[in-house]
Protein backbone atom coordinates (compact mmCIF):
# COMPACT_ATOMS: atom_id res chain seq x y z
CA UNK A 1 -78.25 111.13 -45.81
CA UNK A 2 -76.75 108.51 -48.23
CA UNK A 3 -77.63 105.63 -45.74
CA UNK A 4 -81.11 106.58 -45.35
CA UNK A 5 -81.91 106.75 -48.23
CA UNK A 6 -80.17 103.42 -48.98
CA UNK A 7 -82.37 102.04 -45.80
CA UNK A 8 -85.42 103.32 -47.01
CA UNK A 9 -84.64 101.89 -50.36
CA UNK A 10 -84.15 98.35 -48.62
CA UNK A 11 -87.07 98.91 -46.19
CA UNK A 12 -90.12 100.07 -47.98
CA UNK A 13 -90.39 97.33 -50.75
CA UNK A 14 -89.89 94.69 -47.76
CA UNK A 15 -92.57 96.08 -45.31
CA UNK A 16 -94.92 96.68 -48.68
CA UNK A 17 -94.38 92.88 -49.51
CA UNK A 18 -95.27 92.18 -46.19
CA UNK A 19 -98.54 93.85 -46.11
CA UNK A 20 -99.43 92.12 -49.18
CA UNK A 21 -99.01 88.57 -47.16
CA UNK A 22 -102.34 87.22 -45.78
CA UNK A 23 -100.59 85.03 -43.22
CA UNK A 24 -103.07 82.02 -43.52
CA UNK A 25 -101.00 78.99 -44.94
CA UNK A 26 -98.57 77.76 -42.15
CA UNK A 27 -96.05 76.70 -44.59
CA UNK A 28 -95.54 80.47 -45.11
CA UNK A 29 -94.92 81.14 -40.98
CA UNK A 30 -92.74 80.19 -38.68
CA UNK A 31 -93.14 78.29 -35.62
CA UNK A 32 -93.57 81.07 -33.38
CA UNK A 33 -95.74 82.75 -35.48
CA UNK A 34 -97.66 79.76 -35.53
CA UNK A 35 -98.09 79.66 -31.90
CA UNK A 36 -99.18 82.91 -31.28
CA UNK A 37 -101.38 82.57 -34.01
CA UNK A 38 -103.22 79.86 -32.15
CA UNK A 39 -103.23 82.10 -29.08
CA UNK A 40 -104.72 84.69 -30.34
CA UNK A 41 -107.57 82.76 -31.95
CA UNK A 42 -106.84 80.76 -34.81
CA UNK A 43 -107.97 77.56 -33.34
CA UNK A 44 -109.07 75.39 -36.14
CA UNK A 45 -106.24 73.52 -38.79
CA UNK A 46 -107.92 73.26 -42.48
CA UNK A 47 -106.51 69.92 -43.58
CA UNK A 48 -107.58 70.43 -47.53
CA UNK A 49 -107.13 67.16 -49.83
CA UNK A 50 -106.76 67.42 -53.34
CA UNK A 51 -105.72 64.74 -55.53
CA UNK A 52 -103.13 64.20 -58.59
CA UNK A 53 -104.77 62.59 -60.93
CA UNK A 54 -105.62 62.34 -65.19
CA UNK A 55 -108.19 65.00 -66.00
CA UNK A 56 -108.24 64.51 -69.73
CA UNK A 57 -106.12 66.02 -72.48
CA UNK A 58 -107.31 69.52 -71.87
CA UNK A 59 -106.44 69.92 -68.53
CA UNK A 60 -103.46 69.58 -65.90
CA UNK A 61 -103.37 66.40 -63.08
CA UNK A 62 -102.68 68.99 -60.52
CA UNK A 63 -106.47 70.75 -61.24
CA UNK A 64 -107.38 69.82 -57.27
CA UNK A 65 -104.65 70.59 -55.77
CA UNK A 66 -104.72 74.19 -57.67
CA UNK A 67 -107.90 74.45 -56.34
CA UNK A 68 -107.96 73.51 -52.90
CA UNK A 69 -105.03 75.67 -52.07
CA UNK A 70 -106.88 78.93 -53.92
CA UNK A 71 -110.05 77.90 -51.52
CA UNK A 72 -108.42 76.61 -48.58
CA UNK A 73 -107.42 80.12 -47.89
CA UNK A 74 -110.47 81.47 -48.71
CA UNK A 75 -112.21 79.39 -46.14
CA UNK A 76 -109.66 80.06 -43.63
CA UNK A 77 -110.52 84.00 -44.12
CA UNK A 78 -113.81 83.85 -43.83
CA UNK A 79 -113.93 81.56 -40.96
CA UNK A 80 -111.50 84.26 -39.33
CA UNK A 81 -110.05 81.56 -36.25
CA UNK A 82 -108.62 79.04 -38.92
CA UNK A 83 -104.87 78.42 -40.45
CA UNK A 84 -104.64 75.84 -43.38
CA UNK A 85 -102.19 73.32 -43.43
CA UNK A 86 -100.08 72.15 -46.40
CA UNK A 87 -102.70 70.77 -49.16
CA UNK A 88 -102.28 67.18 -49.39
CA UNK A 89 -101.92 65.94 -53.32
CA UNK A 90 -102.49 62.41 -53.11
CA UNK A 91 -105.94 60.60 -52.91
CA UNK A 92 -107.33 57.38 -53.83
CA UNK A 93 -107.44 57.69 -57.50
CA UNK A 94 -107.25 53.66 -58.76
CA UNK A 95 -106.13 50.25 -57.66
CA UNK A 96 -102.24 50.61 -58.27
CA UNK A 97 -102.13 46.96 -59.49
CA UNK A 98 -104.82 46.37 -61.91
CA UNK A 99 -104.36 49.86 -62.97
CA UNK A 100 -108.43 51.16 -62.72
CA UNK A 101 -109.84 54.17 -62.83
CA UNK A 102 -107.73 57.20 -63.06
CA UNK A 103 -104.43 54.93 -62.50
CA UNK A 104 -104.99 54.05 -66.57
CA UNK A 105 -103.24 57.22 -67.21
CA UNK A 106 -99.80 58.24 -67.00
CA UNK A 107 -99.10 60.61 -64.35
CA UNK A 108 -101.87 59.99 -61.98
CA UNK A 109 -101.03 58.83 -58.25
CA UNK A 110 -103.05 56.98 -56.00
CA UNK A 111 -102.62 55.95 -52.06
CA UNK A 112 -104.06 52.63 -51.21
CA UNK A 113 -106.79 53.36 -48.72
CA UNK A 114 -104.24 52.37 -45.89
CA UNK A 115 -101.94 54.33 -46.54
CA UNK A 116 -104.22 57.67 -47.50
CA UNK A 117 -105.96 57.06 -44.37
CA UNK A 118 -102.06 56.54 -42.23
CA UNK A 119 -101.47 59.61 -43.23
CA UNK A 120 -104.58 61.93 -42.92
CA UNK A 121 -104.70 60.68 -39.68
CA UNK A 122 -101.16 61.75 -38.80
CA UNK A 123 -101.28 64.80 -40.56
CA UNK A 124 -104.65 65.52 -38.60
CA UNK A 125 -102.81 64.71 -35.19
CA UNK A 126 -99.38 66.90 -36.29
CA UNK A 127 -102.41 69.78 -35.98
CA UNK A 128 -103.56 68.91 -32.35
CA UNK A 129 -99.84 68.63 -31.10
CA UNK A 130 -99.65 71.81 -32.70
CA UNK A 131 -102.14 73.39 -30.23
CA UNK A 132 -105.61 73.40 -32.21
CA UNK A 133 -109.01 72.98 -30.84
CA UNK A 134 -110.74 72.08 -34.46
CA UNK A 135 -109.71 69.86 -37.23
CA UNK A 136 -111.37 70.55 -40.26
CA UNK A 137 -111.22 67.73 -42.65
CA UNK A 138 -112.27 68.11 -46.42
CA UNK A 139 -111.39 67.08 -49.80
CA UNK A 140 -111.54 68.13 -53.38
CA UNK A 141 -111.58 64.41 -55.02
CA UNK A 142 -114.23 62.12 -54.44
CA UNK A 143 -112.17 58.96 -54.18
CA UNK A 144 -111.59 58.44 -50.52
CA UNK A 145 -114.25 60.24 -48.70
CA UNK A 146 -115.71 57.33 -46.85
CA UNK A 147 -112.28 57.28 -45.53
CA UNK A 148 -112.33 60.65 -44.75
CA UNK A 149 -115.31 60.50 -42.81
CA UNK A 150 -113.88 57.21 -41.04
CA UNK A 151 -110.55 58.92 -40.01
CA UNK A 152 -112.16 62.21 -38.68
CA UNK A 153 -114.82 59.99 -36.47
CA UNK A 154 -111.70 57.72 -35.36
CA UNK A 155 -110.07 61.23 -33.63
CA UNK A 156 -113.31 62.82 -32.95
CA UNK A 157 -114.00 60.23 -30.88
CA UNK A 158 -110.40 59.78 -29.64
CA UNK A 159 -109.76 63.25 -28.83
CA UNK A 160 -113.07 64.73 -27.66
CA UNK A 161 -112.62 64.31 -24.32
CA UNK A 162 -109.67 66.14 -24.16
CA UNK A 163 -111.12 69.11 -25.98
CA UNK A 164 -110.13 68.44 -29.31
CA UNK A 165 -112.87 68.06 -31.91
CA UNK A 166 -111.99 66.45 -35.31
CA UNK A 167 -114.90 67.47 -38.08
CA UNK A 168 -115.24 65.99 -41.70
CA UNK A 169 -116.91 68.54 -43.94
CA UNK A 170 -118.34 66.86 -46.88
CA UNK A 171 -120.96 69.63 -48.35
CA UNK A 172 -117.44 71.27 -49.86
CA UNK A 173 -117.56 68.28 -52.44
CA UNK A 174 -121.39 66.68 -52.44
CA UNK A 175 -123.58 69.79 -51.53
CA UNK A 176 -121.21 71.75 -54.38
CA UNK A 177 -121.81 68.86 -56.76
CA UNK A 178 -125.17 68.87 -56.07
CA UNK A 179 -125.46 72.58 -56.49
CA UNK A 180 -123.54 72.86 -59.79
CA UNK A 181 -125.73 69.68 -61.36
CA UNK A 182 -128.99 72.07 -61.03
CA UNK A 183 -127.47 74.83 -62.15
CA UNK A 184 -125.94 73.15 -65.37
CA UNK A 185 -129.26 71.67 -65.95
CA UNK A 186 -131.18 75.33 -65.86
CA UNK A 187 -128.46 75.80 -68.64
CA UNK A 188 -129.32 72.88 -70.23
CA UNK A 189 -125.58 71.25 -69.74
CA UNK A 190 -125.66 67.81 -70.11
CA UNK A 191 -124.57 65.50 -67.01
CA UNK A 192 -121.13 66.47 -65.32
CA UNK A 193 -118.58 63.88 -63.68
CA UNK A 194 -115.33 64.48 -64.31
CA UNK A 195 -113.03 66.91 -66.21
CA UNK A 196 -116.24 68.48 -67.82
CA UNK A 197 -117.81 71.51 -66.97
CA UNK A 198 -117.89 71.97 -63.28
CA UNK A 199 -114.20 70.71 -63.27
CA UNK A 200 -113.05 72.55 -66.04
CA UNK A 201 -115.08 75.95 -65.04
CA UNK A 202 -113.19 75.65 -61.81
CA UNK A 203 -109.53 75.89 -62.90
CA UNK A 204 -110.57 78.46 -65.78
CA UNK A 205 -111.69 80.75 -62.95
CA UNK A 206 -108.20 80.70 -61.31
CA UNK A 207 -105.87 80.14 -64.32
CA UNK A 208 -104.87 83.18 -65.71
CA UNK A 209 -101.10 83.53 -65.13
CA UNK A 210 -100.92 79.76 -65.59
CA UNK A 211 -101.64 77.89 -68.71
CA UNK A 212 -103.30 75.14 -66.61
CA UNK A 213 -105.75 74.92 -69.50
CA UNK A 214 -105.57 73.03 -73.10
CA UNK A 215 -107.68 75.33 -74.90
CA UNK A 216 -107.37 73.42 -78.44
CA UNK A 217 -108.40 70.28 -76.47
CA UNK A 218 -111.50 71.11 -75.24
CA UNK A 219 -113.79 69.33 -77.87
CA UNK A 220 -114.49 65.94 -77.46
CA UNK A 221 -116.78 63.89 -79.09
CA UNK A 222 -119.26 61.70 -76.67
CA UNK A 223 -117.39 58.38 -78.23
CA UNK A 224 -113.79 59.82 -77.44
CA UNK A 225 -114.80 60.75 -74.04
CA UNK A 226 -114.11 57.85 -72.01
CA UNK A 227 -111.09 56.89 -73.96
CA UNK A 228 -109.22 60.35 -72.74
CA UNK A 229 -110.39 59.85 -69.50
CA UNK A 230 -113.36 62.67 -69.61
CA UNK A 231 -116.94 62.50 -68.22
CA UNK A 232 -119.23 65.39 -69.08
CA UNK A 233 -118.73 68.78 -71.70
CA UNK A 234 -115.54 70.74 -70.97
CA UNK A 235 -116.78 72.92 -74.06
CA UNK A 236 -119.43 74.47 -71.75
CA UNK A 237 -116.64 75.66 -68.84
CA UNK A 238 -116.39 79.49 -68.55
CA UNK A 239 -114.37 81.08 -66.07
CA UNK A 240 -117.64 82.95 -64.78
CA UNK A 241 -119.36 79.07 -64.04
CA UNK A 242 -116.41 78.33 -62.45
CA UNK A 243 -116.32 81.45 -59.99
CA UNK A 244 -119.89 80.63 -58.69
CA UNK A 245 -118.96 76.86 -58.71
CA UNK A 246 -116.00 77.91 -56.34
CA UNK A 247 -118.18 80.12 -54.16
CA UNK A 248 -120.42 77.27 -53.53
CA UNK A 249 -117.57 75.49 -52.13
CA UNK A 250 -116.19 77.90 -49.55
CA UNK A 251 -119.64 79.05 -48.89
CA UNK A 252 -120.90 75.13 -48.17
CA UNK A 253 -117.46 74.42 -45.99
CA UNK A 254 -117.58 77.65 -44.01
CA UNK A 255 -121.34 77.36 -43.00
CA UNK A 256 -120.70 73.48 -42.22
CA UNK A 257 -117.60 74.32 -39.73
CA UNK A 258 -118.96 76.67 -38.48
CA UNK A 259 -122.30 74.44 -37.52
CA UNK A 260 -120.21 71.75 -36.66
CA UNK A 261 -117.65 73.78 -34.14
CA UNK A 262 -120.93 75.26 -32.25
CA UNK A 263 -122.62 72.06 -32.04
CA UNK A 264 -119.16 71.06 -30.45
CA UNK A 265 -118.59 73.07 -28.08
């Protein structure tokens, strides 16, 4: 009686854990799990870029790649045949020499073009060996896209024939931006680039347990903007922005893989 209960004791949390495991990310599965997976109909790798990079004294550098692992599996669930691969938290973020754009401020990292597109593209190709029939391509930052686009038309185009479609989705990051610019303006939000609202909303909506936010930093003026690497109002994010901001994105990358797999096939 004493060993049952002791093997219930040990059992139930497990198998409770368990249930609470949506098994989406494949760095959370093993390999067989991963191939039968595939087999039974998860045929399309979400290879999710985010970025680390300077997003002003208010907020964390890891703000996209907290984000595109939140939506990645989101996407993946609603698509229902897709597994997302390990988010990728390096982008082009600034020339590493003449230190430009983001690369001004300590802690940001940026690929040279090269080298982001080397390994997209082998990353991208790990998922083929792997057994998938789709490649989705996205990412959260908007340094690097064109070579987003380039890489996914290079394998497209080297793979179709074989069965293997490779799609870029850009709507996740222009039809979203795009989306949240008119609906800041109908709330009279001045214009939005970086680390302000739309950026800012975005983490607020998933930061909770994490303190990914710098409350007390929030309040720029327009002159100290630029100098703290900032473009737009983080004083207008609410957590409530930044769940519709987020739905825009899975809703724009779902319908766009899903129109680009059935135009593929």
């Amino acid at each position: 009686m004493h060993r049952l209960l002791l093997l219930l004791a040990l059992t139930v949390p497990y198998n409770f854990a368990r249930a609470q495991v949506t098994p989406l990310y494949i760095e959370g599965l093993t390999w067989p799990e991963i191939r039968q997976a595939i087999a039974s109909g998860k045929t399309t790798a979400i290879l999710y870029i985010g970025s680390t990079e300077q997003n002003g004294p208010h907020m964390v550098t890891g703000k996209h790649n907290f984000v595109a692992r939140y939506l990645a599996g989101l996407i993946a669930a609603k698509l229902g045949n897709a597994l997302v691969y390990p988010i990728l938290p390096f982008a082009i973020t600034g020339d590493l020499v003449q230190k430009t754009g983001h690369m001004r401020f300590p802690g940001s990292v940026s690929l040279t073009p090269q080298t982001y597109a080397g390994v997209v593209h082998d990353v991208a190709v790990s998922a083929i060996d792997a057994g998938f029939k789709y490649v989705a391509i996205m990412g959260d930052h908007g340094g690097g896209q064109n070579v987003l686009a380039t890489v996914a038309k290079q394998l497209d185009a080297a793979w179709k024939k074989k069965g293997v479609r490779v799609l870029y989705v850009p709507d996740l990051y222009f039809k979203e931006k795009q989306q949240a610019a008119a609906l800041e303006a109908a709330h009279g939000i001045t214009r939005d680039v970086h680390a302000g609202t739309d950026d800012t909303s975005e983490l607020m909506a998933i930061d909770t347990p994490h303190g990914w936010i710098r409350y007390d930093q929030l309040a720029l003026s327009a002159a100290q903007q630029g100098a703290v690497g900032v473009d737009g109002d983080p004083t207008k994010a609410t957590p409530a922005l930044g769940r519709i901001f987020l739905g825009y994105k899975v809703d724009d990358a779902v319908a766009q893989i899903r129109a680009l797999e059935a135009a593929a096939r």
